[in-house]
C-alpha atoms as a PDB file:
ATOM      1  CA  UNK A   1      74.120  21.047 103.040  1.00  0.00           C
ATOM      2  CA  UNK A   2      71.660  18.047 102.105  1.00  0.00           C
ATOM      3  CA  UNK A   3      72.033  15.052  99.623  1.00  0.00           C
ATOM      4  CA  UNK A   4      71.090  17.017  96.832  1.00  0.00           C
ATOM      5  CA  UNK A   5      73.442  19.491  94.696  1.00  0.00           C
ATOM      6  CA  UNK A   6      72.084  22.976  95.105  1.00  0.00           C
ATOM      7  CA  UNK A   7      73.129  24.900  91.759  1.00  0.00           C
ATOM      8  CA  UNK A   8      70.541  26.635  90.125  1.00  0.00           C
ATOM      9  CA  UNK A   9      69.998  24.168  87.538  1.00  0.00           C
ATOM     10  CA  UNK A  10      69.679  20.936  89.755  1.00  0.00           C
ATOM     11  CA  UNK A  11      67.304  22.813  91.929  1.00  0.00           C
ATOM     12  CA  UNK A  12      65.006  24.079  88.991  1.00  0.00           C
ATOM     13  CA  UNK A  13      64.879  20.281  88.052  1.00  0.00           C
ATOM     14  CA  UNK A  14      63.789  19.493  90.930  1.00  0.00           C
ATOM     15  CA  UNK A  15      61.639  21.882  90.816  1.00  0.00           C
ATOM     16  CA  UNK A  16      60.196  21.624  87.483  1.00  0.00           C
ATOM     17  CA  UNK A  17      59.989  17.697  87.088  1.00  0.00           C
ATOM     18  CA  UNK A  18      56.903  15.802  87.031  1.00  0.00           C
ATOM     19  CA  UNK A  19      55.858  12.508  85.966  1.00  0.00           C
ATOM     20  CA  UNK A  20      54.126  13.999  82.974  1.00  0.00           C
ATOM     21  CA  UNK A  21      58.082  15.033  81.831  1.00  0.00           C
ATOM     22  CA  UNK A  22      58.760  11.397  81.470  1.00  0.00           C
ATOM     23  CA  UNK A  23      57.015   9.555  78.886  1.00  0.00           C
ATOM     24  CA  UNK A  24      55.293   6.084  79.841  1.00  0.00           C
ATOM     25  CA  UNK A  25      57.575   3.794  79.271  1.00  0.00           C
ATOM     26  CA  UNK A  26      60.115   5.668  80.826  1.00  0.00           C
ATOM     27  CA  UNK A  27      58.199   5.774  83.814  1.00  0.00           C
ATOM     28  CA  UNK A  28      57.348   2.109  83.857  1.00  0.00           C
ATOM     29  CA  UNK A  29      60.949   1.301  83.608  1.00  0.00           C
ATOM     30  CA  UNK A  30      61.683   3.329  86.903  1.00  0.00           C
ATOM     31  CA  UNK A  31      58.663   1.981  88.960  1.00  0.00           C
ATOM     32  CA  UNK A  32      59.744  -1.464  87.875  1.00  0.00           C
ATOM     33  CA  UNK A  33      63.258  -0.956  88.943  1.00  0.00           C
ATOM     34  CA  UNK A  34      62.590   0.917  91.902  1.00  0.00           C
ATOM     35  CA  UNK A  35      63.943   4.641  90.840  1.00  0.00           C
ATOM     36  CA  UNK A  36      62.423   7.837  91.934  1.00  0.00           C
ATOM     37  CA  UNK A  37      62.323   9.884  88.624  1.00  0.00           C
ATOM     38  CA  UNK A  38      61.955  13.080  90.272  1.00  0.00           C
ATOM     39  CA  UNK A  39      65.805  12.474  91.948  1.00  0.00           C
ATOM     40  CA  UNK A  40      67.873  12.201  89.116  1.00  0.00           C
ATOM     41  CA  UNK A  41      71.156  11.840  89.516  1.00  0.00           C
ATOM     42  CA  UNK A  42      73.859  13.682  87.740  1.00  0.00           C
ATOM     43  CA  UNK A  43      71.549  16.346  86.148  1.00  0.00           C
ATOM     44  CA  UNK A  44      73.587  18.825  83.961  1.00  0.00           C
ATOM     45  CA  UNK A  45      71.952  21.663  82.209  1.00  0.00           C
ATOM     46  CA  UNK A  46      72.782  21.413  78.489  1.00  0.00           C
ATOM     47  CA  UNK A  47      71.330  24.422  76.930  1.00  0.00           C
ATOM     48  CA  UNK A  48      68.856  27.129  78.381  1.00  0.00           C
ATOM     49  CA  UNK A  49      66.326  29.770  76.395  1.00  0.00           C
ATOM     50  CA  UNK A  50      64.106  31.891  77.718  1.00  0.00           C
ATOM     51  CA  UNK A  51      61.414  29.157  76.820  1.00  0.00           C
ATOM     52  CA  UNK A  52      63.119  26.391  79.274  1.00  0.00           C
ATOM     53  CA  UNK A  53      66.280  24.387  80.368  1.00  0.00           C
ATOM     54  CA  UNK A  54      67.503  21.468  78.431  1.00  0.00           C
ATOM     55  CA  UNK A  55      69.171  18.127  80.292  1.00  0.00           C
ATOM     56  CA  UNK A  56      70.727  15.667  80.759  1.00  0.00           C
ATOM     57  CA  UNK A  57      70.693  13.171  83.602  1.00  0.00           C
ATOM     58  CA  UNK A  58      71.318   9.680  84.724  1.00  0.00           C
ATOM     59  CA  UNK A  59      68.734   7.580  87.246  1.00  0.00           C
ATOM     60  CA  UNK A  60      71.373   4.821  88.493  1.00  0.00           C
ATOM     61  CA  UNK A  61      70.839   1.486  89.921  1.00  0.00           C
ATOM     62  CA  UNK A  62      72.662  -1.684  90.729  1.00  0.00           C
ATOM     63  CA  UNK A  63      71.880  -4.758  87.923  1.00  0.00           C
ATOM     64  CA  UNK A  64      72.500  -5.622  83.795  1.00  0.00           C
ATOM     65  CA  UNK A  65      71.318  -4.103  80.874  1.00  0.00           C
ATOM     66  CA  UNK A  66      70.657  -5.976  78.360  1.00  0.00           C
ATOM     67  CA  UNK A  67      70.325  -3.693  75.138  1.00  0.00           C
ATOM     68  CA  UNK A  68      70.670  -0.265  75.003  1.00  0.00           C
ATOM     69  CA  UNK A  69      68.291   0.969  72.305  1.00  0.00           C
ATOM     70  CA  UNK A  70      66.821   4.824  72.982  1.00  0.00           C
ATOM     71  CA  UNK A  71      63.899   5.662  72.690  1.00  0.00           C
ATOM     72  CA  UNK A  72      63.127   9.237  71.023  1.00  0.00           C
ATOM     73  CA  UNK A  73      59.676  11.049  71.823  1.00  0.00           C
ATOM     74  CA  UNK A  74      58.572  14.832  71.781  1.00  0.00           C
ATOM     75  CA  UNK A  75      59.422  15.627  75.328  1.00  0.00           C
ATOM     76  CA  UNK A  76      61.932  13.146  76.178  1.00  0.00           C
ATOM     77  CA  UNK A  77      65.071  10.763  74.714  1.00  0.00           C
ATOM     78  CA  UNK A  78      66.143   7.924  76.743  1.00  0.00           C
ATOM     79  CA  UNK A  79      67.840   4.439  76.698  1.00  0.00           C
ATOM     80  CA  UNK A  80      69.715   2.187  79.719  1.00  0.00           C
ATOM     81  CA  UNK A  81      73.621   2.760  79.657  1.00  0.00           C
ATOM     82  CA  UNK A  82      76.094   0.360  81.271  1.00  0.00           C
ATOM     83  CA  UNK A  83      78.532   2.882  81.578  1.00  0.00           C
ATOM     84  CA  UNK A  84      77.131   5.772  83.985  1.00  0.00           C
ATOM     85  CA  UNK A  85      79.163   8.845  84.267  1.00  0.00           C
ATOM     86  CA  UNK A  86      80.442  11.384  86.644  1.00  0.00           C
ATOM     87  CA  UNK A  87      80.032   9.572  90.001  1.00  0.00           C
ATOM     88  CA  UNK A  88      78.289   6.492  89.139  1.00  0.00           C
ATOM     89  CA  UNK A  89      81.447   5.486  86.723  1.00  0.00           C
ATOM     90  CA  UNK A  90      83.172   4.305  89.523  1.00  0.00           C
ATOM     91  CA  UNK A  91      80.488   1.914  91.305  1.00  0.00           C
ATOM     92  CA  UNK A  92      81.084  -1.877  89.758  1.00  0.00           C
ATOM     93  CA  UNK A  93      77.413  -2.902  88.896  1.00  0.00           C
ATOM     94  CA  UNK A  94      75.908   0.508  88.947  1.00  0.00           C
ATOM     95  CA  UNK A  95      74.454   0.849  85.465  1.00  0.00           C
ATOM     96  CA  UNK A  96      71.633   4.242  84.702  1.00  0.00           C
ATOM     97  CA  UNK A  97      68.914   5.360  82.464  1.00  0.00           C
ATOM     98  CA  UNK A  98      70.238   7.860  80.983  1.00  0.00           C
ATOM     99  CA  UNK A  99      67.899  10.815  79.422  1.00  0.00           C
ATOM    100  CA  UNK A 100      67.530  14.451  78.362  1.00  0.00           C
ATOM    101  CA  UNK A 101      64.624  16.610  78.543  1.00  0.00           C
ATOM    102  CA  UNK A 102      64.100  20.416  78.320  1.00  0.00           C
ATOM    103  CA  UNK A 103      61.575  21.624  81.694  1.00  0.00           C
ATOM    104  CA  UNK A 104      60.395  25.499  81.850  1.00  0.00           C
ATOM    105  CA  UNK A 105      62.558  27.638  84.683  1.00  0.00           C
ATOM    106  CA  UNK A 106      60.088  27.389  87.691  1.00  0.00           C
ATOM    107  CA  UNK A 107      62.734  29.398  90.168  1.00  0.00           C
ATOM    108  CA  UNK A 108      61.791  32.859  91.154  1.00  0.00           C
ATOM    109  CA  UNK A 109      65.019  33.694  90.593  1.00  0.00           C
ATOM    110  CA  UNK A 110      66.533  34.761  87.174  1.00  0.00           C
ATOM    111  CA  UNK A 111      68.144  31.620  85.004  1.00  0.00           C
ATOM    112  CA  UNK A 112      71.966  32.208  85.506  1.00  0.00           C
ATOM    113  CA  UNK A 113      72.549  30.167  81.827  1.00  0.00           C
ATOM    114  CA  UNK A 114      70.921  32.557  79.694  1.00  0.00           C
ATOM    115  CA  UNK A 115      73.123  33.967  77.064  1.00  0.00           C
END
């Protein structure tokens, strides 16, 4: 087993993502802080359709936020959280980017979330 969670979802992310997913700003915040986008952390799919997979994830790192306004586009919500969830609630100092996105299904193998 590797460092990466291996569900369907999580590995269709991975599969799926690419810096066009992100919008700009989004990606400027993550090259300025250091984050690789494409290894979110605590993805969870939300909602699937035959048309894609919606998430929700959380890009972590150590340091202070200093507002936490979110920023809405077509593709793509996000905003900095000083809480993070799952995991990364119990690391003092770890605060995330939190987002949610919907990405096609890219897996050759049927999407188990379908209804």
């Amino acid at each position: 087993m590797g460092d990466y969670c291996e569900c369907a979802g999580c590995r269709n992310y991975r599969a799926a993502w690419k810096p066009e997913c992100f919008e700009p700003t989004l990606l400027a915040a993550c090259d300025r802080i250091g984050i690789n986008p494409a290894k979110a952390f605590e993805t969870v799919e939300i909602n699937s359709k035959e048309s894609g997979v919606s998430y929700i994830g959380e890009l972590p790192f150590f340091g202070e936020v200093d507002e936490t306004r979110r920023v809405h586009t077509k593709s793509c919500q996000w905003s900095f959280t000083q809480v993070g969830s799952g995991a990364g609630a119990f690391a003092h100092g770890l605060v995330a980017i939190s987002f949610d996105l919907e990405l096609p299904w890219v897996l050759s193998e049927p999407n188990p979330y379908l209804p």
